[in-house]
N, C-alpha and C. Protein backbone atom coordinates (compact mmCIF):
# COMPACT_ATOMS: atom_id res chain seq x y z
N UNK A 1 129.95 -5.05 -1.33
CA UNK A 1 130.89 -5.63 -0.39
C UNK A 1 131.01 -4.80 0.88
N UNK A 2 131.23 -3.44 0.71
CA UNK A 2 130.82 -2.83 1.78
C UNK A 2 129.60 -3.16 2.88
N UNK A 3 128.30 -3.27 2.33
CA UNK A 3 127.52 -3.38 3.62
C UNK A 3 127.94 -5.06 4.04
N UNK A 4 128.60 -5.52 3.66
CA UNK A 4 128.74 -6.94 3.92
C UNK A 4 129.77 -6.85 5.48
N UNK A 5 130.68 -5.45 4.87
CA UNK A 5 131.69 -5.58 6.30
C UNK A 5 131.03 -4.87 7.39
N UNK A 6 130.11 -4.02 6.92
CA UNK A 6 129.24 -3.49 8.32
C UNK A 6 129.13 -4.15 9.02
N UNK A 7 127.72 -5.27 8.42
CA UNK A 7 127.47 -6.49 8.97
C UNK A 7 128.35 -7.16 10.09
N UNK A 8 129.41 -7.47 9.36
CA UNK A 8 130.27 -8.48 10.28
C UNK A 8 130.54 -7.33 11.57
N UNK A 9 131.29 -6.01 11.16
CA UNK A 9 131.03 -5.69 12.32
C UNK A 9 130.57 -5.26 13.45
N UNK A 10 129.51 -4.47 12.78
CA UNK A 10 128.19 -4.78 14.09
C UNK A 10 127.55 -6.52 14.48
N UNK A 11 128.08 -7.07 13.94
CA UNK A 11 127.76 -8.22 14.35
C UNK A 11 129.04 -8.86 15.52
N UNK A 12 130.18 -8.19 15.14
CA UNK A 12 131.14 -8.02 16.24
C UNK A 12 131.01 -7.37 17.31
N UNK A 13 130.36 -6.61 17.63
CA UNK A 13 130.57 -5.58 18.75
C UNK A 13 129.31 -6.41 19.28
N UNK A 14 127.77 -6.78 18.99
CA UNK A 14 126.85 -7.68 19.55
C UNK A 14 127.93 -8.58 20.70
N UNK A 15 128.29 -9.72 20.22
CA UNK A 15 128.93 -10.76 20.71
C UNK A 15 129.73 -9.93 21.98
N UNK A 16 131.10 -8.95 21.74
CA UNK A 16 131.32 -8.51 22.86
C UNK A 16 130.67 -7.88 23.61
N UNK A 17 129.65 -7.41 23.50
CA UNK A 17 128.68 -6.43 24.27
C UNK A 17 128.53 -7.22 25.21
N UNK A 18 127.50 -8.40 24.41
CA UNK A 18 126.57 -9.39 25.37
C UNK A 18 127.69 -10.33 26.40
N UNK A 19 129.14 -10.42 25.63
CA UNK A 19 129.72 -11.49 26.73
C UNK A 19 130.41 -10.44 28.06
N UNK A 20 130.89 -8.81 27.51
CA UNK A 20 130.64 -7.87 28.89
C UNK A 20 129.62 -8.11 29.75
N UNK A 21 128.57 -8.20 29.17
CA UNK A 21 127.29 -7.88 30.03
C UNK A 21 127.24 -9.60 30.87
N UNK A 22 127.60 -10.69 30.33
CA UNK A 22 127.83 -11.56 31.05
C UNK A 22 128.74 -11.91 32.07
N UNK A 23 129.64 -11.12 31.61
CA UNK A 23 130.92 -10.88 32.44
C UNK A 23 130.26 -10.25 33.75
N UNK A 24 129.70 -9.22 33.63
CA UNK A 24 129.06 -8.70 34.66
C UNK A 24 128.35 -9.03 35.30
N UNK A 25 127.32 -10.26 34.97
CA UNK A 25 126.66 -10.61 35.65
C UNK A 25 127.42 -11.73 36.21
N UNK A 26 128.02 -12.43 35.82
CA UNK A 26 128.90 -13.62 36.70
C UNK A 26 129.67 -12.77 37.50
N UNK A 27 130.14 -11.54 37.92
CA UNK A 27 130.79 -10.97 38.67
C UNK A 27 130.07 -10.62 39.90
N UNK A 28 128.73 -10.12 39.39
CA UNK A 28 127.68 -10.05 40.26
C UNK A 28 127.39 -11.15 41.13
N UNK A 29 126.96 -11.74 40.32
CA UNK A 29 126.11 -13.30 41.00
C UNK A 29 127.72 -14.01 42.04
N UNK A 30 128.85 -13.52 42.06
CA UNK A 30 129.90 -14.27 42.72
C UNK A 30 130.01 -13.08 43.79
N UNK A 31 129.45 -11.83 43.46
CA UNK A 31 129.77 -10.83 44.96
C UNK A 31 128.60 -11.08 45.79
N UNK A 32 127.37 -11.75 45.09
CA UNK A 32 126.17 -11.82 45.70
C UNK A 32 126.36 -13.47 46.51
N UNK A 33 126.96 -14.49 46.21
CA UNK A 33 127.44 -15.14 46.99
C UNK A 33 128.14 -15.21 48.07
N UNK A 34 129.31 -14.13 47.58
CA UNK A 34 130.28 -14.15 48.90
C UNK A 34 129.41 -13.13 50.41
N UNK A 35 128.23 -12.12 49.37
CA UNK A 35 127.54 -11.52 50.26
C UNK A 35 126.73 -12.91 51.25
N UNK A 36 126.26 -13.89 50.65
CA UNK A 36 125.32 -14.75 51.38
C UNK A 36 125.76 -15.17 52.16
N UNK A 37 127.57 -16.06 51.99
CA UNK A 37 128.43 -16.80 52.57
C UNK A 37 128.88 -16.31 54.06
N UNK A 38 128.85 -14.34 53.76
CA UNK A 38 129.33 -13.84 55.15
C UNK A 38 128.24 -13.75 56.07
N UNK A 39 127.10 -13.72 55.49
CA UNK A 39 125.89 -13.39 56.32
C UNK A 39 125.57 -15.28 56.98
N UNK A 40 125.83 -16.05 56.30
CA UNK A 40 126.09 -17.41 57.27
C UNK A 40 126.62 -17.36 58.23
N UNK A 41 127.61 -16.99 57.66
CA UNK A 41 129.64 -16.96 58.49
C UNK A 41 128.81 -16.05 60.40
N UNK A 42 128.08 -14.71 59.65
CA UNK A 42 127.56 -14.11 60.84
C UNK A 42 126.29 -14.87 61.47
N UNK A 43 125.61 -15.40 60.85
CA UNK A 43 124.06 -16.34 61.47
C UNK A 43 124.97 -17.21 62.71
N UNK A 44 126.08 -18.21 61.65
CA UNK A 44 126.75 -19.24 62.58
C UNK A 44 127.50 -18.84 64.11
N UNK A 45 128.32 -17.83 64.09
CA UNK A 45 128.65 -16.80 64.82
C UNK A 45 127.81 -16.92 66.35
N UNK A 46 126.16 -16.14 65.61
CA UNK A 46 125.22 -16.01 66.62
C UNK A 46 124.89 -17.28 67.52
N UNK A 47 125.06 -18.44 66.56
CA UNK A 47 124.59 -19.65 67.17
C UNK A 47 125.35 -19.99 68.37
N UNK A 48 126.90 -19.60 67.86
CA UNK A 48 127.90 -20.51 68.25
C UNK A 48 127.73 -19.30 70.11
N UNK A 49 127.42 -18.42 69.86
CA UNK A 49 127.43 -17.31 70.92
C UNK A 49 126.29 -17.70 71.90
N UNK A 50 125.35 -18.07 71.07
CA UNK A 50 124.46 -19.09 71.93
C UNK A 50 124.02 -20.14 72.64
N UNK A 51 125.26 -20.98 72.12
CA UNK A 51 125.68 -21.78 73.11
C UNK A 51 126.53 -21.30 73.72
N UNK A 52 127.49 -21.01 73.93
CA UNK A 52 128.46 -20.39 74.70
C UNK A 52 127.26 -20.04 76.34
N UNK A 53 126.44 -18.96 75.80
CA UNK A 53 124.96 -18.21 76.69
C UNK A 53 124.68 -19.37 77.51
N UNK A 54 123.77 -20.15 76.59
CA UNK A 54 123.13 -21.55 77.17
C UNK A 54 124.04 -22.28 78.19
N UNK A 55 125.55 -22.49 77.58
CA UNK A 55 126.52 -23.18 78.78
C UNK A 55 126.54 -22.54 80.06
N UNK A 56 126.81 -21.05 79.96
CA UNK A 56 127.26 -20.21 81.18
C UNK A 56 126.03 -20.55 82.13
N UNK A 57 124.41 -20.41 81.79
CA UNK A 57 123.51 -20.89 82.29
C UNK A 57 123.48 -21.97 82.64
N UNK A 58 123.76 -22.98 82.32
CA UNK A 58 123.49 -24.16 82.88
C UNK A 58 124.62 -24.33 83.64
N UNK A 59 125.53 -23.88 83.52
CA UNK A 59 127.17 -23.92 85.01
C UNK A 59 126.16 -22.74 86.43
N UNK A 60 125.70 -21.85 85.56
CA UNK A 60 125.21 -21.18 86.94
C UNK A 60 124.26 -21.41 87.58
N UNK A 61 123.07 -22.50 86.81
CA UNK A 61 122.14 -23.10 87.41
C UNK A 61 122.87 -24.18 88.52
N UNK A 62 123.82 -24.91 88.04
CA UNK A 62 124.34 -26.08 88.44
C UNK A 62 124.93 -25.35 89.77
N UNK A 63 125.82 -24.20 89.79
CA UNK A 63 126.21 -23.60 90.76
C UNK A 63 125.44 -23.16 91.76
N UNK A 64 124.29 -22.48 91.48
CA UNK A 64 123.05 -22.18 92.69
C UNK A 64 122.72 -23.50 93.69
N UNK A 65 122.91 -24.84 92.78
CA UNK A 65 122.09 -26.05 93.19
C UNK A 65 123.06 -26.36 94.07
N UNK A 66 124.51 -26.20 93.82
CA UNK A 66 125.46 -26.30 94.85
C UNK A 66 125.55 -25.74 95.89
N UNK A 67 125.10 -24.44 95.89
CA UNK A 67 125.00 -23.44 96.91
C UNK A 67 123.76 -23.77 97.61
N UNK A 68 122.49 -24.00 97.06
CA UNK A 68 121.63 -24.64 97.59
C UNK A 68 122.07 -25.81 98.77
N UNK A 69 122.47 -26.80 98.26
CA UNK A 69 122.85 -27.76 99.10
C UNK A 69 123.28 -27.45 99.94
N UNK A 70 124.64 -26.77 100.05
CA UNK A 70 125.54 -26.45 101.19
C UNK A 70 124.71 -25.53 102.21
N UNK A 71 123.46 -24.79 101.64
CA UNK A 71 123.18 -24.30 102.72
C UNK A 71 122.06 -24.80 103.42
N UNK A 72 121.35 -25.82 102.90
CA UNK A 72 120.75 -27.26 103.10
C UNK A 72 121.62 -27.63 104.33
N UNK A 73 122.80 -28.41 103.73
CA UNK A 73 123.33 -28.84 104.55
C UNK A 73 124.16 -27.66 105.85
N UNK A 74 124.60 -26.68 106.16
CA UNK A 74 124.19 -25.29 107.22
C UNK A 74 123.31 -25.76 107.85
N UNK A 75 122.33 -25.93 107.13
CA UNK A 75 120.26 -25.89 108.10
C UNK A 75 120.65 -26.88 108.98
N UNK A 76 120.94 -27.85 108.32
CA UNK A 76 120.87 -29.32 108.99
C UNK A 76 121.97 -29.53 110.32
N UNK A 77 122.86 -28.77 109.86
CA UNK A 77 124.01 -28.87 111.03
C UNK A 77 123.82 -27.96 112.09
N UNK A 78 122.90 -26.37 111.70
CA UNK A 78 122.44 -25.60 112.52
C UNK A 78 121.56 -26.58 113.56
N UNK A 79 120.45 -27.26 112.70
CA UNK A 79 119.09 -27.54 113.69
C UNK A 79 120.09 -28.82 114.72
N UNK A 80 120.98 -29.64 113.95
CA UNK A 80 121.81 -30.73 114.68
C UNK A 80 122.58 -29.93 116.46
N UNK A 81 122.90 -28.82 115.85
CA UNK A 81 123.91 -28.19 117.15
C UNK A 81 122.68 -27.86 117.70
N UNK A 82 121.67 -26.90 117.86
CA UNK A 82 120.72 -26.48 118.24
C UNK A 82 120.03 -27.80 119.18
N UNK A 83 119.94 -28.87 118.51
CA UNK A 83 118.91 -30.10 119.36
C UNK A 83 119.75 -30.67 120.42
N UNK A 84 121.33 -30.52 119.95
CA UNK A 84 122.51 -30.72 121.53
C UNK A 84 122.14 -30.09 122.33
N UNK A 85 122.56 -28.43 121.78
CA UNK A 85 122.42 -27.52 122.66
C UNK A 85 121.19 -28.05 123.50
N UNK A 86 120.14 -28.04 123.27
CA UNK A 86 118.80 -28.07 123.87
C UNK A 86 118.83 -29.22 125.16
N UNK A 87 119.55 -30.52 124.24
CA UNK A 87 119.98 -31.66 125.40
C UNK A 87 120.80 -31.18 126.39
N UNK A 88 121.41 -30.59 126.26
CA UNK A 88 122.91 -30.47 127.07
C UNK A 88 121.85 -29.27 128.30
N UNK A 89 121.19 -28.39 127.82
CA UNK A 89 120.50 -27.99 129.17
C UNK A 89 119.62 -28.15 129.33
N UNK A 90 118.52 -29.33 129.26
CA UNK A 90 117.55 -30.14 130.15
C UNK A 90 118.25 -30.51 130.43
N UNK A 91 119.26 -31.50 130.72
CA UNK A 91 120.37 -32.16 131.25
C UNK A 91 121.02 -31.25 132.82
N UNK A 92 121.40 -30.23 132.18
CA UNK A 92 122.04 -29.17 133.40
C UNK A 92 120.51 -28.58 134.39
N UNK A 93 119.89 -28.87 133.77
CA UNK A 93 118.18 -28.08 134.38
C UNK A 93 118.13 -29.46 134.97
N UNK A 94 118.31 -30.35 134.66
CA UNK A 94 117.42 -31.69 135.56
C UNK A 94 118.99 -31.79 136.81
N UNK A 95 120.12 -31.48 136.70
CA UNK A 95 120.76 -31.85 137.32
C UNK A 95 120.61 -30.74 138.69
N UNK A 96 120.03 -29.36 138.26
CA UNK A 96 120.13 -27.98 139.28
C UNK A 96 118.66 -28.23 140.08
N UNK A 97 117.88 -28.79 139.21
CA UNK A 97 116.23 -28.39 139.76
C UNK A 97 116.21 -28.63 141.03
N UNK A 98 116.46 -28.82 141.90
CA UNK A 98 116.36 -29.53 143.67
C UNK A 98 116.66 -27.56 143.90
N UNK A 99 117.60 -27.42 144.08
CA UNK A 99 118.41 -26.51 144.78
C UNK A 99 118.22 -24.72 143.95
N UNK A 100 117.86 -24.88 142.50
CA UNK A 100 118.49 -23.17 141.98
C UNK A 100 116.98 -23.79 141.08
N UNK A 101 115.79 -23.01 142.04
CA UNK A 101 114.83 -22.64 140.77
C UNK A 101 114.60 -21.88 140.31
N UNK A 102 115.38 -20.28 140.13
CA UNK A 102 115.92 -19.11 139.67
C UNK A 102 116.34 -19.58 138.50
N UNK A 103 117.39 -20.55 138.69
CA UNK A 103 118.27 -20.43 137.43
C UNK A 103 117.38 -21.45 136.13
N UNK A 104 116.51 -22.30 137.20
CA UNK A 104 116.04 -23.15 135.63
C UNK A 104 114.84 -22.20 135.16
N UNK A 105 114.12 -20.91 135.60
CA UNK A 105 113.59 -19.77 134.87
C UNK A 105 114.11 -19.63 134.44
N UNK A 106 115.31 -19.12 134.36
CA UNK A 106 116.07 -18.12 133.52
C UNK A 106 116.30 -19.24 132.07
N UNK A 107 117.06 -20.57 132.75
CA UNK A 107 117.00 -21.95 131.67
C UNK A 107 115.73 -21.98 130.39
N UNK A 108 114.87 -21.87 131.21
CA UNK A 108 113.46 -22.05 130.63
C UNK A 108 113.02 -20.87 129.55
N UNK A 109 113.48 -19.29 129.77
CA UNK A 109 113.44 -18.52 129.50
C UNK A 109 114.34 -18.44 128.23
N UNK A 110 115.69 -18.88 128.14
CA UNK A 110 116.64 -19.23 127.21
C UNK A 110 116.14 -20.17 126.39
N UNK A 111 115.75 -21.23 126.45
CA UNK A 111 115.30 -21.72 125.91
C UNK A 111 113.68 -21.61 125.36
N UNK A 112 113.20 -21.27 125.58
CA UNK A 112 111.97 -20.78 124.67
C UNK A 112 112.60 -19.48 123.31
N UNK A 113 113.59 -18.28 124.03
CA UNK A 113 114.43 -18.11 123.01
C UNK A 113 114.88 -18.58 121.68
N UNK A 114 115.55 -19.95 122.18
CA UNK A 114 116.39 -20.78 121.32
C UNK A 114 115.09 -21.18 120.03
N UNK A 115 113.93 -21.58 120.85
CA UNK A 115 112.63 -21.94 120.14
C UNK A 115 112.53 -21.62 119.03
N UNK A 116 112.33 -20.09 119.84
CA UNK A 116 111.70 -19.03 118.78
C UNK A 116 112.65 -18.89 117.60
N UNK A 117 114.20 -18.84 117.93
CA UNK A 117 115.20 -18.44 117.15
C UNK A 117 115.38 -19.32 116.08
N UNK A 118 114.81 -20.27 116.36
CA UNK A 118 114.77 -21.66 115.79
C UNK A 118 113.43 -21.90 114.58
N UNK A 119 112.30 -21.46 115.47
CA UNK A 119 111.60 -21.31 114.33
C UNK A 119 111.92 -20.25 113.24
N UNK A 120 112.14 -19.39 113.80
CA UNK A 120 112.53 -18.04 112.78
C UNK A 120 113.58 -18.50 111.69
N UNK A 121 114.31 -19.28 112.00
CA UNK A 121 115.12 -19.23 111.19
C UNK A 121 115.11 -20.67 110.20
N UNK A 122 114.47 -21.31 110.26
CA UNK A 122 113.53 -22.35 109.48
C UNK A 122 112.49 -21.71 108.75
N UNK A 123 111.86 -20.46 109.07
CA UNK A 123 110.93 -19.78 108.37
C UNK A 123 111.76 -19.05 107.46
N UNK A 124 113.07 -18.21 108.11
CA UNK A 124 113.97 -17.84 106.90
C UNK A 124 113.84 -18.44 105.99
N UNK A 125 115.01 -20.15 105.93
CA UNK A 125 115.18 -20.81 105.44
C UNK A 125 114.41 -21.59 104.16
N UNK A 126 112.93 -21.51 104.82
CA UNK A 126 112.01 -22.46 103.92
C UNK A 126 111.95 -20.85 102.59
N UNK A 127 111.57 -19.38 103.56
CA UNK A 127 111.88 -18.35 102.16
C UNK A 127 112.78 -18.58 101.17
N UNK A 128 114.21 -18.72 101.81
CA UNK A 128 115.07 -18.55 101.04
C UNK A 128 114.81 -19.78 99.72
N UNK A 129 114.38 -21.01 100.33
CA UNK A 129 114.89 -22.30 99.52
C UNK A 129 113.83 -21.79 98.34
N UNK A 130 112.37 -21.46 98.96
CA UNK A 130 111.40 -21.03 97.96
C UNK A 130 111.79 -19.63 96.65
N UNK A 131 112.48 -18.80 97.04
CA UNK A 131 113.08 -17.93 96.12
C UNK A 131 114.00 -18.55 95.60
N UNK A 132 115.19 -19.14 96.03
CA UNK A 132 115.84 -20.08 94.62
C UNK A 132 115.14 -20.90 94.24
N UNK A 133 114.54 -21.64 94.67
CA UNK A 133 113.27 -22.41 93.66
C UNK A 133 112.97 -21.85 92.58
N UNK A 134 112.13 -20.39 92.70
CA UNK A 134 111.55 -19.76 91.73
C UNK A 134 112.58 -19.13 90.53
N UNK A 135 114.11 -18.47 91.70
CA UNK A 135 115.22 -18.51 90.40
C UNK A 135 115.58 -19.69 89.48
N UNK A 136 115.64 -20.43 89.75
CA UNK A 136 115.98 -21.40 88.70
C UNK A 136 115.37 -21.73 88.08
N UNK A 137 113.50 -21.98 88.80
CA UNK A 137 112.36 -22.03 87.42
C UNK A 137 112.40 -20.85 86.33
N UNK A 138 112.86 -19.88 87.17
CA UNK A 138 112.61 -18.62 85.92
C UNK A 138 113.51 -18.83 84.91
N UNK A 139 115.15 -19.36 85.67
CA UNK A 139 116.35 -18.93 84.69
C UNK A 139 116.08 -20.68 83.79
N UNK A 140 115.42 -21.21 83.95
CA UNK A 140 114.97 -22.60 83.11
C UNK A 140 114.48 -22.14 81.64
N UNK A 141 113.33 -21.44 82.40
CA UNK A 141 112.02 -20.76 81.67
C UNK A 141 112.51 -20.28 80.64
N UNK A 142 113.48 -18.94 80.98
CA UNK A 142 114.18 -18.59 80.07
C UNK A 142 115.27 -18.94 79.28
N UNK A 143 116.01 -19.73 79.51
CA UNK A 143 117.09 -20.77 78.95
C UNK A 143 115.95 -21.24 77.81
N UNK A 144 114.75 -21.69 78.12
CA UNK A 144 114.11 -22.57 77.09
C UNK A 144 113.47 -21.71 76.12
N UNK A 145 113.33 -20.71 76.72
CA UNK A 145 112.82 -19.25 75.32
C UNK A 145 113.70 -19.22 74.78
N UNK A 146 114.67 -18.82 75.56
CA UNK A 146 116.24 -18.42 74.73
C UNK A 146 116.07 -19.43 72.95
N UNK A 147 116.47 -20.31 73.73
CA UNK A 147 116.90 -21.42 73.36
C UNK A 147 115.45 -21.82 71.71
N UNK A 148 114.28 -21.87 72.07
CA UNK A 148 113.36 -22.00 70.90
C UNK A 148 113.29 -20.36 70.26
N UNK A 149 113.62 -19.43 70.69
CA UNK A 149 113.76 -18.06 69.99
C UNK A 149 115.18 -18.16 69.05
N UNK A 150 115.79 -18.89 69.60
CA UNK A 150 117.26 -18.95 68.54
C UNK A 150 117.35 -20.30 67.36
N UNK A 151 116.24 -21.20 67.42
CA UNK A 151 116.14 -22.15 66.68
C UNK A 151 115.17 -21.21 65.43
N UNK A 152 113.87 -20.50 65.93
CA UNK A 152 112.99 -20.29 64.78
C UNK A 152 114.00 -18.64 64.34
N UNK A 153 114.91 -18.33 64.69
CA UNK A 153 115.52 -17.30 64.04
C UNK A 153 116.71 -17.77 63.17
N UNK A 154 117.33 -19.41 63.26
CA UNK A 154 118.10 -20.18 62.30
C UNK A 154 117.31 -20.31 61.48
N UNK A 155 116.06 -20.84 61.80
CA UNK A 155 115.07 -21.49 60.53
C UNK A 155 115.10 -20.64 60.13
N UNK A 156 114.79 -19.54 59.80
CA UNK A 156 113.74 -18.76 59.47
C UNK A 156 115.37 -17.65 58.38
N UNK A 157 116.06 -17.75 58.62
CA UNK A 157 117.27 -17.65 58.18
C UNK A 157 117.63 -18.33 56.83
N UNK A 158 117.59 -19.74 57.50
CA UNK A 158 117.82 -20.67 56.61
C UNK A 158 117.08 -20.76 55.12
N UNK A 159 115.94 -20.55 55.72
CA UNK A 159 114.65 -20.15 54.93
C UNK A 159 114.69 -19.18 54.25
N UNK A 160 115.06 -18.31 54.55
CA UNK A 160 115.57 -16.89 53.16
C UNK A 160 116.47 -17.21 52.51
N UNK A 161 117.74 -17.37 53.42
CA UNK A 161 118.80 -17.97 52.18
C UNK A 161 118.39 -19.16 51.15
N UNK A 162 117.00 -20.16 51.19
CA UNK A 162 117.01 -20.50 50.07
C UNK A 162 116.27 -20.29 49.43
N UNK A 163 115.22 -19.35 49.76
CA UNK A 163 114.55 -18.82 48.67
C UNK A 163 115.04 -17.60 48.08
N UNK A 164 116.31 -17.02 48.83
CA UNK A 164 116.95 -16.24 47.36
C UNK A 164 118.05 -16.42 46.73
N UNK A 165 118.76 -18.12 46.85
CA UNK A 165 118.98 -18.71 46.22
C UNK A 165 118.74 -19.23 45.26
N UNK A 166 117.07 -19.78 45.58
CA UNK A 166 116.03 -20.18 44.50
C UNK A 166 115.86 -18.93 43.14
N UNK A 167 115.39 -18.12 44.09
CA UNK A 167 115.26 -16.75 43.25
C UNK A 167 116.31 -16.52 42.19
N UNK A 168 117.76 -16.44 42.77
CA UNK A 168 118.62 -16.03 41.97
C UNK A 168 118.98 -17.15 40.88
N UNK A 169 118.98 -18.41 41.46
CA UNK A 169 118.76 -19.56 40.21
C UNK A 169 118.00 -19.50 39.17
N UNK A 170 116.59 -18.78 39.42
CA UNK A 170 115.66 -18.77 38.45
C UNK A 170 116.26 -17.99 37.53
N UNK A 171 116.42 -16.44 38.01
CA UNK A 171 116.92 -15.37 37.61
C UNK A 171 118.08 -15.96 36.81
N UNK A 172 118.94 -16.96 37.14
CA UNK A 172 120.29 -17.05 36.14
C UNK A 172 119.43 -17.87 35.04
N UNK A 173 118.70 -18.77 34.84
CA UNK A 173 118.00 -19.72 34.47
C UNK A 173 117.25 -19.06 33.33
N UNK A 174 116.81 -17.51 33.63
CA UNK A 174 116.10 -17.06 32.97
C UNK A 174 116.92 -16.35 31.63
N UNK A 175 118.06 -15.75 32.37
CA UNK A 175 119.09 -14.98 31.41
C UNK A 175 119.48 -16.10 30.70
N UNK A 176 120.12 -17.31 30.91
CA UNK A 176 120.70 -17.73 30.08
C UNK A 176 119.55 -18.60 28.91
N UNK A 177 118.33 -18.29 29.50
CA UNK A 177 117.39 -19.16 27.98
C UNK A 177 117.46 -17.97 27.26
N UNK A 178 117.46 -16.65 27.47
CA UNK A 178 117.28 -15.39 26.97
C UNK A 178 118.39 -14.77 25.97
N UNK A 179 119.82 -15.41 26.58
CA UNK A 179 121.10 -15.54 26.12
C UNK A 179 121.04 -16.66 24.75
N UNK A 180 120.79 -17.70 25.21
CA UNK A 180 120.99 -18.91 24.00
C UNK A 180 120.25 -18.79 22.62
N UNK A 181 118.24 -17.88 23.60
CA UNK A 181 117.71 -17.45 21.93
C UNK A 181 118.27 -16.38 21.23
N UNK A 182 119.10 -15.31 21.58
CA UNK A 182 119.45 -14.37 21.10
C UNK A 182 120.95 -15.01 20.27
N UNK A 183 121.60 -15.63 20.85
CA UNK A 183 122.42 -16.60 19.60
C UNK A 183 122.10 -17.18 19.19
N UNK A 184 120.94 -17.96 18.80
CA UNK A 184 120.16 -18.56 18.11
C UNK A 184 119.78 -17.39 16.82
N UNK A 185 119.00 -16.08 17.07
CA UNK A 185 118.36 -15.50 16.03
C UNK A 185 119.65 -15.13 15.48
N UNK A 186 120.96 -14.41 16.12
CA UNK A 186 122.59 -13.90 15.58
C UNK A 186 122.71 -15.47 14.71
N UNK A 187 122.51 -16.62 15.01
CA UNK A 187 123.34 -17.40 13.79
C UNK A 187 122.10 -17.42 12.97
N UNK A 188 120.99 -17.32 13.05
CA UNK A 188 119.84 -17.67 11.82
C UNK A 188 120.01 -16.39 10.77
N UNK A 189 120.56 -15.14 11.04
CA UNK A 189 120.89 -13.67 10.60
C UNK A 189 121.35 -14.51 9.70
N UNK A 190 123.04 -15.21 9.84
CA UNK A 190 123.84 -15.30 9.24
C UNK A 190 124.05 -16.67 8.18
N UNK A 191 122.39 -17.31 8.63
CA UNK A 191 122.25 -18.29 7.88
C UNK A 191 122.57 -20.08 8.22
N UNK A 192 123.13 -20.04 9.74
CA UNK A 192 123.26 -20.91 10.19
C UNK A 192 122.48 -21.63 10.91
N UNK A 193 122.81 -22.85 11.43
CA UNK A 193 121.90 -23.45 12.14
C UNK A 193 122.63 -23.76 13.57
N UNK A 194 122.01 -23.48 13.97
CA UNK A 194 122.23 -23.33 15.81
C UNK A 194 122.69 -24.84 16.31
N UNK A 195 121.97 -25.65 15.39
CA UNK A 195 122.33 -27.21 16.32
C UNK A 195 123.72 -27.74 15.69
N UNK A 196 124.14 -27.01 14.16
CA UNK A 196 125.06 -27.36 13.71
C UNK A 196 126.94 -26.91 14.11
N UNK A 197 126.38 -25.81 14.93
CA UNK A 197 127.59 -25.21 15.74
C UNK A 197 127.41 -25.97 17.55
């Protein structure tokens, strides 16, 4: 009768061992979740920061294009006063020419000035429009890297989290067939049948 109570209780301490050791691992496998959950919580974060990025860019693209214009429209009102100006003294030159041909040199002289000042600053102009041109192709350029560099770093994210999801599924998948035969051989010990419990 004695080895009979051994039995039972090393056959007691089995059962709690293995449901500690389960205990532990369901404790595990729920810190290893909440570990996955925050590392989302931080992926999503990045995204959400990325648009935020992407918006500010596209308000400051939109803003250059504004500034563009207005100084478009500058050019236009410059070359507009400039082509008065120009009327207003052939006008005073055709009205002096008889009497002051001193002064329509000097007229003539001013105005080749105005010319020059005129081309120059249309040559500015066409620079300037051509360098924001090229800023906004660049800040495009890059908006669109940005932008496919932060999609294949979601994927690719996404993509780990389920293959060590997968992983850890297997892994539970594996313990618990490993679990069920080992209570399987504990009730065949004792003479039972596994399908009957």
């Amino acid at each position: 009768m004695t080895p009979k109570k051994k039995t039972k209780k090393t056959s007691m301490k089995k059962p709690e061992k293995s449901e500690n050791d389960l205990e532990v691992k369901y404790k595990r496998s729920i810190l290893d979740i909440a570990i996955l959950q925050d590392h989302i919580a931080s992926q999503c974060e990045s995204v959400i920061k990325v648009q935020s990025d992407r918006s500010d860019l596209w308000r400051r693209m939109r803003d250059m294009e504004q500034k563009l214009q207005h100084e478009r429209q500058d050019h236009r009102d410059v070359n507009s006063d400039l082509s008065r100006q120009y009327k207003t003294m052939q006008q005073e030159v055709a009205n002096k020419v008889k009497g002051l041909e001193k002064e329509v040199c000097q007229l003539t002289e001013e105005l080749a000035l105005c010319q020059e000042e005129l081309r120059k600053e249309k040559r500015e102009r066409e620079q300037v429009e051509q360098e924001k041109g090229a800023a906004i192709a660049d800040l495009q350029h890059k908006l669109d890297k940005m932008e496919t560099d932060y999609e294949k770093i979601l994927h690719e994210t996404l993509d780990s989290l389920t293959s060590q999801l997968s992983v850890t599924r297997q892994g539970r998948a594996d313990k618990n067939t490993t679990l069920h035969q080992n209570y399987k051989e504990l009730l065949s010990e004792f003479g039972l049948n596994a399908l009957d419990s």
